[in-house]
PDB file of N, CA and C in Angstrom:
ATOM      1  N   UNK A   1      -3.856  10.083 -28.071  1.00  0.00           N
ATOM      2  CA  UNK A   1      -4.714   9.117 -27.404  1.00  0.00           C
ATOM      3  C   UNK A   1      -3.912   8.261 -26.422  1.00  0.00           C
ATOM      4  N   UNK A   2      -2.880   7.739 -26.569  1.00  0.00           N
ATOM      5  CA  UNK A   2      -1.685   6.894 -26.070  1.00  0.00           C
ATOM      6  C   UNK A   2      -1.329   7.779 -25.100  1.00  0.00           C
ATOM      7  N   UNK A   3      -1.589   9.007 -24.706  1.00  0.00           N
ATOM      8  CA  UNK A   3      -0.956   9.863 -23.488  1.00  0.00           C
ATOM      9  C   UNK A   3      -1.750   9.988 -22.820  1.00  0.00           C
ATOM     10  N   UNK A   4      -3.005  10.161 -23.084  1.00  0.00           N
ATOM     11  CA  UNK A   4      -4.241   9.773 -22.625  1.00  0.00           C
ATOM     12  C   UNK A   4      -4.819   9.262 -21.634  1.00  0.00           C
ATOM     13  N   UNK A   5      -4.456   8.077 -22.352  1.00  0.00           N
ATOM     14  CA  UNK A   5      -4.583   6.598 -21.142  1.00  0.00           C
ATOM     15  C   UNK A   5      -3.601   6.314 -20.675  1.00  0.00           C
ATOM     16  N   UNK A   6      -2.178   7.066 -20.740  1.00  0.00           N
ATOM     17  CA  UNK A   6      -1.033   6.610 -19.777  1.00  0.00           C
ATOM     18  C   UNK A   6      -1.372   7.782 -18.666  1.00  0.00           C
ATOM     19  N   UNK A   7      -2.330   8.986 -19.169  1.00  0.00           N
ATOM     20  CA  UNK A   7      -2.135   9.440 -17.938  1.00  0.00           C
ATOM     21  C   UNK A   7      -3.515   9.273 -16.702  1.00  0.00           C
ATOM     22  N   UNK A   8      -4.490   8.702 -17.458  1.00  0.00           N
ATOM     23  CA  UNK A   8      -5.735   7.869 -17.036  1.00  0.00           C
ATOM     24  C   UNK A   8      -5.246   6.434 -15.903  1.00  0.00           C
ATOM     25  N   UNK A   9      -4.282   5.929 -16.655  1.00  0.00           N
ATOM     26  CA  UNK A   9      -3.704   4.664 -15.663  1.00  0.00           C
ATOM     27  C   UNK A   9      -2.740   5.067 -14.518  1.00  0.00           C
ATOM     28  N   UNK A  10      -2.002   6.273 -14.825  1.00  0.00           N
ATOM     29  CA  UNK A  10      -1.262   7.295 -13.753  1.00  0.00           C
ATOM     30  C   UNK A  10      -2.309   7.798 -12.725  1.00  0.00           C
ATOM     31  N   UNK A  11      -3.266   8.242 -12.930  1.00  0.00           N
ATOM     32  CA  UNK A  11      -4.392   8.732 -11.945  1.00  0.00           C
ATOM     33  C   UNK A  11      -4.836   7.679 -11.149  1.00  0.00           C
ATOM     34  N   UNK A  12      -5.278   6.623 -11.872  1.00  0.00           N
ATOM     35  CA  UNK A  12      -5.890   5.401 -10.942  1.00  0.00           C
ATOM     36  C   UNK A  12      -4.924   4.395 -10.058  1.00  0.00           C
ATOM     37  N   UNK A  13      -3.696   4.743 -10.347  1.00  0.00           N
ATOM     38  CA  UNK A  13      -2.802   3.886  -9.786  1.00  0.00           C
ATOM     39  C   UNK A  13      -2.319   5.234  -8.332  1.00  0.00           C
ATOM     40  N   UNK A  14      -2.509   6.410  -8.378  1.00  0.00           N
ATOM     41  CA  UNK A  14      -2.366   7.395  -7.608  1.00  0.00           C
ATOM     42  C   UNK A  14      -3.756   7.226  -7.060  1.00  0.00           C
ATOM     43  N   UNK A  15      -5.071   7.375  -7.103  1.00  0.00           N
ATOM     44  CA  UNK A  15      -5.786   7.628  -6.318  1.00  0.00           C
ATOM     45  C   UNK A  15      -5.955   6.301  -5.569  1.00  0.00           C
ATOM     46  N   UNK A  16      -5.573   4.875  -5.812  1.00  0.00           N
ATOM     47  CA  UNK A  16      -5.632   3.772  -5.114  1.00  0.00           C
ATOM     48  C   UNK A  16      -4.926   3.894  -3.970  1.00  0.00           C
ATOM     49  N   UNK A  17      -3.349   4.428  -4.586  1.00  0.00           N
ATOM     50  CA  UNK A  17      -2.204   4.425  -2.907  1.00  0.00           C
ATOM     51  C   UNK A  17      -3.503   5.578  -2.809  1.00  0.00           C
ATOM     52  N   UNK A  18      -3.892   6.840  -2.778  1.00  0.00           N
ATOM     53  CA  UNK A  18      -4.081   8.087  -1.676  1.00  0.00           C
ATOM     54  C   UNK A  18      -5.349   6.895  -1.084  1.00  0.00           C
ATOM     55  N   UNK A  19      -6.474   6.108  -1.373  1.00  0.00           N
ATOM     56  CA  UNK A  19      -7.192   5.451  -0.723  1.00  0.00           C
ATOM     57  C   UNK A  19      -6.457   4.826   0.297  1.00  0.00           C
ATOM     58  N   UNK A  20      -5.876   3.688   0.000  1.00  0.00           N
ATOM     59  CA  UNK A  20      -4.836   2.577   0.620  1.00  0.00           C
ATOM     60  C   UNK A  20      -4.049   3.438   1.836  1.00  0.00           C
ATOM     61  N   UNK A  21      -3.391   4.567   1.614  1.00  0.00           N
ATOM     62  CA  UNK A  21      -2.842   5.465   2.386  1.00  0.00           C
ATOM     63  C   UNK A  21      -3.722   5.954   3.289  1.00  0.00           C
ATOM     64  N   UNK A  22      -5.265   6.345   3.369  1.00  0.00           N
ATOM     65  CA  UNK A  22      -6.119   7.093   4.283  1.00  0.00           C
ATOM     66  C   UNK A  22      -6.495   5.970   5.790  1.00  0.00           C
ATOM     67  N   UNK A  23      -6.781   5.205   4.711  1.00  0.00           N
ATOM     68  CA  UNK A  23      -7.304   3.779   5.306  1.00  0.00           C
ATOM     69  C   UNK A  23      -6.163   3.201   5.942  1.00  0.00           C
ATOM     70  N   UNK A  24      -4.806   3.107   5.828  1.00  0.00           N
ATOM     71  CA  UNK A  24      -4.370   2.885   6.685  1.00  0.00           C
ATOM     72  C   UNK A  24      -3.681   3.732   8.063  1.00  0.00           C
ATOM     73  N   UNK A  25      -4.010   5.250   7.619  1.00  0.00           N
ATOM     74  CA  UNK A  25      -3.542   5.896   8.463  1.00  0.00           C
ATOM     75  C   UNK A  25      -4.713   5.738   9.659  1.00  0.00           C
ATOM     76  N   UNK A  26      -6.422   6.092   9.187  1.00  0.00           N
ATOM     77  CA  UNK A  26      -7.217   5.946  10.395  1.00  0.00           C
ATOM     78  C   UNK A  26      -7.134   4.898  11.272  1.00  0.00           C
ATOM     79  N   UNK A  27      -6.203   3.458  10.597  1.00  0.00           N
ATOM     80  CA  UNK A  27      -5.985   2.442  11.441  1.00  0.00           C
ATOM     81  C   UNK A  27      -4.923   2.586  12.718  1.00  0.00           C
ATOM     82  N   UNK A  28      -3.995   3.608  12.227  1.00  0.00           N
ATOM     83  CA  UNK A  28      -2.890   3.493  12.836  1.00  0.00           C
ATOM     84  C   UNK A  28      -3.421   5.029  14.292  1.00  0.00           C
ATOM     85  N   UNK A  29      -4.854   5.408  14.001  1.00  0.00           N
ATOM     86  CA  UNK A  29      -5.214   6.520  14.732  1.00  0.00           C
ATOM     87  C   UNK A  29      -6.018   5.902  15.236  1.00  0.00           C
ATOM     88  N   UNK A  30      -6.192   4.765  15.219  1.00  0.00           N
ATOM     89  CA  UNK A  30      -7.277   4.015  15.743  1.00  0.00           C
ATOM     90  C   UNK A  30      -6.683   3.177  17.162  1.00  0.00           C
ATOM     91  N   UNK A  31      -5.497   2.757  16.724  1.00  0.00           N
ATOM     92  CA  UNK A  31      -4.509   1.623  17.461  1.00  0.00           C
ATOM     93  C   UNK A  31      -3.950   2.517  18.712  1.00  0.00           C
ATOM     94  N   UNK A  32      -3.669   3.954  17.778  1.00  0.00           N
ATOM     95  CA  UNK A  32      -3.149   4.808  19.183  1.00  0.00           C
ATOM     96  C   UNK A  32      -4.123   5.091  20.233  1.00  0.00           C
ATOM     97  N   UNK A  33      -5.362   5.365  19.833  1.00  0.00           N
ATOM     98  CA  UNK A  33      -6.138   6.167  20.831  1.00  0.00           C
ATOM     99  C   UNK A  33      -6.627   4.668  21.453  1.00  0.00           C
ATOM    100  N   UNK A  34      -6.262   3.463  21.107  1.00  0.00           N
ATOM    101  CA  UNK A  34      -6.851   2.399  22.355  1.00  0.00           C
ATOM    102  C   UNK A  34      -5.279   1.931  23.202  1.00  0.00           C
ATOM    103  N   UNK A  35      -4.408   2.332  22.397  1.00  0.00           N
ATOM    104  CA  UNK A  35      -3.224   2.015  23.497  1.00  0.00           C
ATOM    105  C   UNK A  35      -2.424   0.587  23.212  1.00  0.00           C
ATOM    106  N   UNK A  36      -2.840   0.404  21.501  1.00  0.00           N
ATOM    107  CA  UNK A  36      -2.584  -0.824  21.250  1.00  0.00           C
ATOM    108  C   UNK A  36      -0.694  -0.895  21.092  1.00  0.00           C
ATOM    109  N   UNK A  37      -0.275  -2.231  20.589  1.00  0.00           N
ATOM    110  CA  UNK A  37       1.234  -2.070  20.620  1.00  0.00           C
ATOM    111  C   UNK A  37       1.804  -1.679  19.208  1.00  0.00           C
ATOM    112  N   UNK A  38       2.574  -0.922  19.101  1.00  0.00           N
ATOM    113  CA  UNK A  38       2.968  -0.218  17.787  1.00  0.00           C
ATOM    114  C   UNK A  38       2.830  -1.207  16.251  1.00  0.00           C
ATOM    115  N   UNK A  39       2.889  -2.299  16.067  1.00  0.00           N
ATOM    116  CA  UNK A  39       2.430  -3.303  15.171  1.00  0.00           C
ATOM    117  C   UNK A  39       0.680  -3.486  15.185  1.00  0.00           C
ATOM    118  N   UNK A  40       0.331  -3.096  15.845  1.00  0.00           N
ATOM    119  CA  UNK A  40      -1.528  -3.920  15.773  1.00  0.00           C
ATOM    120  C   UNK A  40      -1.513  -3.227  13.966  1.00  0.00           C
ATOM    121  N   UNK A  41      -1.572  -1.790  14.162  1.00  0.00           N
ATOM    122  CA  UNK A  41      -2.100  -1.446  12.557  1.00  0.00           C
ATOM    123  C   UNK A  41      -1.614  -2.558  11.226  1.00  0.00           C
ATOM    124  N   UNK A  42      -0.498  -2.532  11.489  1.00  0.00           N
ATOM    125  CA  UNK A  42       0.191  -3.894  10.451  1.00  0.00           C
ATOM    126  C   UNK A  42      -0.766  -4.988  10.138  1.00  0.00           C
ATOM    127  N   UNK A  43      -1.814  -5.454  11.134  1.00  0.00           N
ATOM    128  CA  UNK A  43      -2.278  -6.516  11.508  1.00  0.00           C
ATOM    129  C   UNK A  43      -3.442  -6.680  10.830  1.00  0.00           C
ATOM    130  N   UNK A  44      -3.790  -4.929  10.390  1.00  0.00           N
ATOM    131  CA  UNK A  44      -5.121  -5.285   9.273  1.00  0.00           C
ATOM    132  C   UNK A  44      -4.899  -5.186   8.135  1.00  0.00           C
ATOM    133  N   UNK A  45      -6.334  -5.498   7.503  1.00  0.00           N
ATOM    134  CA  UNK A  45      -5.917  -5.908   6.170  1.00  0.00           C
ATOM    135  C   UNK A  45      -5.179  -4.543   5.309  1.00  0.00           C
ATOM    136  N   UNK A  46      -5.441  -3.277   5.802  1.00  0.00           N
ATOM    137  CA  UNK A  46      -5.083  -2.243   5.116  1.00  0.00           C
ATOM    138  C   UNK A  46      -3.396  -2.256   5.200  1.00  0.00           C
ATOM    139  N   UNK A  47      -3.143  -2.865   6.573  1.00  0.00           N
ATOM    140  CA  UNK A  47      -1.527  -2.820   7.019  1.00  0.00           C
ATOM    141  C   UNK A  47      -0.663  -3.667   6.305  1.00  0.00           C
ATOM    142  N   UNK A  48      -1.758  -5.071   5.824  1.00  0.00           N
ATOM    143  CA  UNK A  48      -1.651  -5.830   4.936  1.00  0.00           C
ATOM    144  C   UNK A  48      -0.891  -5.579   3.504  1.00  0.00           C
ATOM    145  N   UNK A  49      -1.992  -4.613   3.332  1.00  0.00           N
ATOM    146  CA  UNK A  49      -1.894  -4.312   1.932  1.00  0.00           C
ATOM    147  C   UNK A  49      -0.406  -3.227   1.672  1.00  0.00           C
ATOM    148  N   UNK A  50      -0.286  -2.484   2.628  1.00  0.00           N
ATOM    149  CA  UNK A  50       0.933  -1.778   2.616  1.00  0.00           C
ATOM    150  C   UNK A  50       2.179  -2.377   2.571  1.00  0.00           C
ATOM    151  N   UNK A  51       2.566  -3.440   3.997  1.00  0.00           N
ATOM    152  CA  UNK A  51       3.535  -4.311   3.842  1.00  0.00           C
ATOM    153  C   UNK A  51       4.176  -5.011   2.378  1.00  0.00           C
ATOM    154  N   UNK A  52       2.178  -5.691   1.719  1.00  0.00           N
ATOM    155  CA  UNK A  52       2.917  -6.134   0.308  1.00  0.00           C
ATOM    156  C   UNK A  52       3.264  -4.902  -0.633  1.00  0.00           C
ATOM    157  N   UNK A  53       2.626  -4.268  -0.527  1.00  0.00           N
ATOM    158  CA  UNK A  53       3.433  -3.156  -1.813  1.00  0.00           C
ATOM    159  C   UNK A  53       4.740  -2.859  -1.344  1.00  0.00           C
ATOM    160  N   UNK A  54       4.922  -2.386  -0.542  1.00  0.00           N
ATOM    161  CA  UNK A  54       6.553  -1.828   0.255  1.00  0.00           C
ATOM    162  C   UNK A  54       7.595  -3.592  -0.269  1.00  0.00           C
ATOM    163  N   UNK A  55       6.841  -4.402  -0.300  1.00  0.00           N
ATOM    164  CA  UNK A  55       8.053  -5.858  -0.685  1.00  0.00           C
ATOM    165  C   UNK A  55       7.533  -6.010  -1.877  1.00  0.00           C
ATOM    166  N   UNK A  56       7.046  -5.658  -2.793  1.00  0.00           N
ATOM    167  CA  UNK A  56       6.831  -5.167  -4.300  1.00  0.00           C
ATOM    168  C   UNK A  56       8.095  -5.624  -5.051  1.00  0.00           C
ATOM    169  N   UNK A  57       8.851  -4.350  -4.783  1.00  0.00           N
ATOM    170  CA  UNK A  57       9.989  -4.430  -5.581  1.00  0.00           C
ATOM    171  C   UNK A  57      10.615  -5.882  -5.107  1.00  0.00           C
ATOM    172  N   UNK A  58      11.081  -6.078  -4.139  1.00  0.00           N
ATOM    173  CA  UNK A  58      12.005  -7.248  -3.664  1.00  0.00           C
ATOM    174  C   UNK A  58      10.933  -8.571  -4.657  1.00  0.00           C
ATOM    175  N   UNK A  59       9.893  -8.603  -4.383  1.00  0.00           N
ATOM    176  CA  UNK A  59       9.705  -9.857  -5.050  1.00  0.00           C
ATOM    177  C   UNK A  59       9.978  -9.650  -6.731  1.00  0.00           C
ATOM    178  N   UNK A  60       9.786  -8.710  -7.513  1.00  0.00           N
ATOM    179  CA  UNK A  60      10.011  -8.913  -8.652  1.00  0.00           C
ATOM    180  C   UNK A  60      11.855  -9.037  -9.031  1.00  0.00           C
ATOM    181  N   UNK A  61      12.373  -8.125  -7.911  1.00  0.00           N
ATOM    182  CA  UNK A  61      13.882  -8.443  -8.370  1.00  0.00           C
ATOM    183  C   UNK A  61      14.172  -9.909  -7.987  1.00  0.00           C
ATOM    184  N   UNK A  62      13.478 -10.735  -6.655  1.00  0.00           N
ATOM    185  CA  UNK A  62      13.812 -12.087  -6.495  1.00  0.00           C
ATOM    186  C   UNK A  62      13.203 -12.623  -8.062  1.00  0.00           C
ATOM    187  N   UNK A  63      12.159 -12.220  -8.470  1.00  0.00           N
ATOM    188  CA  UNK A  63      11.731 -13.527  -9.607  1.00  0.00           C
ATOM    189  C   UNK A  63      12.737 -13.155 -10.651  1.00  0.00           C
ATOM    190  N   UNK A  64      13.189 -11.841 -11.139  1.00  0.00           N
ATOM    191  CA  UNK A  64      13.997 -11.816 -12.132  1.00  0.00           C
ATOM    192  C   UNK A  64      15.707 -12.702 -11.874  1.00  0.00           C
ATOM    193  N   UNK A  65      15.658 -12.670 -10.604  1.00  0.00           N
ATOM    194  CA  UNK A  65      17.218 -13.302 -10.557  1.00  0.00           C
ATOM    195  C   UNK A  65      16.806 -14.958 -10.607  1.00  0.00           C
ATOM    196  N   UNK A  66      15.390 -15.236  -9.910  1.00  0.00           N
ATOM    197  CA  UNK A  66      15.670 -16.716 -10.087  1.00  0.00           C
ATOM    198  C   UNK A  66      15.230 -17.500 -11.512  1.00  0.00           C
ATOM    199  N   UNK A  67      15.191 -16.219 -12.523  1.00  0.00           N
ATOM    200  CA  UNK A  67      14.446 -16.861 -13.893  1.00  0.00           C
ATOM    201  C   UNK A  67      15.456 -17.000 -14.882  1.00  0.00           C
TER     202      UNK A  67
END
Protein backbone atom coordinates (compact mmCIF):
# COMPACT_ATOMS: atom_id res chain seq x y z
CA UNK A 1 0.00 0.00 0.00
CA UNK A 2 2.99 2.42 1.06
CA UNK A 3 4.39 1.91 -2.65
CA UNK A 4 1.30 2.69 -3.82
CA UNK A 5 0.91 6.05 -2.85
CA UNK A 6 4.62 6.81 -3.21
CA UNK A 7 4.10 5.98 -6.62
CA UNK A 8 0.56 7.90 -6.89
CA UNK A 9 2.48 11.11 -5.39
CA UNK A 10 5.43 10.34 -8.08
CA UNK A 11 2.78 10.60 -10.91
CA UNK A 12 1.17 13.81 -9.71
CA UNK A 13 4.25 15.58 -8.98
CA UNK A 14 5.35 14.41 -12.81
CA UNK A 15 2.22 15.24 -14.52
CA UNK A 16 2.21 18.90 -12.81
CA UNK A 17 6.00 19.75 -14.22
CA UNK A 18 4.69 17.93 -17.89
CA UNK A 19 1.55 20.65 -17.40
CA UNK A 20 3.81 23.59 -16.04
CA UNK A 21 6.32 22.54 -18.87
CA UNK A 22 3.56 22.73 -21.93
CA UNK A 23 2.26 25.92 -20.69
CA UNK A 24 5.28 27.39 -20.56
CA UNK A 25 6.66 26.31 -23.70
CA UNK A 26 3.37 27.71 -25.80
CA UNK A 27 4.42 30.96 -24.02
CA UNK A 28 7.79 30.99 -25.16
CA UNK A 29 6.09 30.10 -28.97
CA UNK A 30 4.00 32.72 -28.42
CA UNK A 31 6.77 35.53 -27.58
CA UNK A 32 8.68 34.26 -30.69
CA UNK A 33 6.14 34.48 -33.33
CA UNK A 34 5.33 38.32 -32.07
CA UNK A 35 9.05 39.22 -31.99
CA UNK A 36 9.05 39.81 -28.36
CA UNK A 37 12.58 40.16 -26.38
CA UNK A 38 14.00 36.82 -25.23
CA UNK A 39 12.76 37.39 -21.39
CA UNK A 40 8.92 38.40 -22.13
CA UNK A 41 8.06 34.44 -21.54
CA UNK A 42 9.74 34.76 -17.97
CA UNK A 43 7.25 37.51 -17.45
CA UNK A 44 4.21 35.22 -17.16
CA UNK A 45 2.87 33.64 -14.64
CA UNK A 46 3.85 30.18 -16.15
CA UNK A 47 7.60 31.74 -16.51
CA UNK A 48 6.86 32.59 -13.02
CA UNK A 49 6.28 29.46 -11.89
CA UNK A 50 9.40 27.92 -13.55
CA UNK A 51 11.92 30.52 -12.29
CA UNK A 52 10.57 29.54 -8.63
CA UNK A 53 11.01 25.89 -8.97
CA UNK A 54 14.54 26.16 -10.78
CA UNK A 55 15.48 28.46 -7.15
CA UNK A 56 13.76 25.58 -5.21
CA UNK A 57 16.73 24.05 -4.19
CA UNK A 58 18.76 27.35 -3.35
CA UNK A 59 16.03 28.45 -1.03
CA UNK A 60 15.84 25.33 1.01
CA UNK A 61 19.73 25.02 1.20
CA UNK A 62 19.63 28.98 2.24
CA UNK A 63 16.94 28.05 5.08
CA UNK A 64 18.92 25.00 6.19
CA UNK A 65 22.20 27.03 6.62
CA UNK A 66 20.44 29.94 8.26
CA UNK A 67 18.61 27.56 10.90
Amino acid sequence: MQTLLSLIKMAAVLAGGLLLGRMYFEEVKKAKRAGAPWYAPYRTPPGILVVLALMLPLFVWLYGRLR
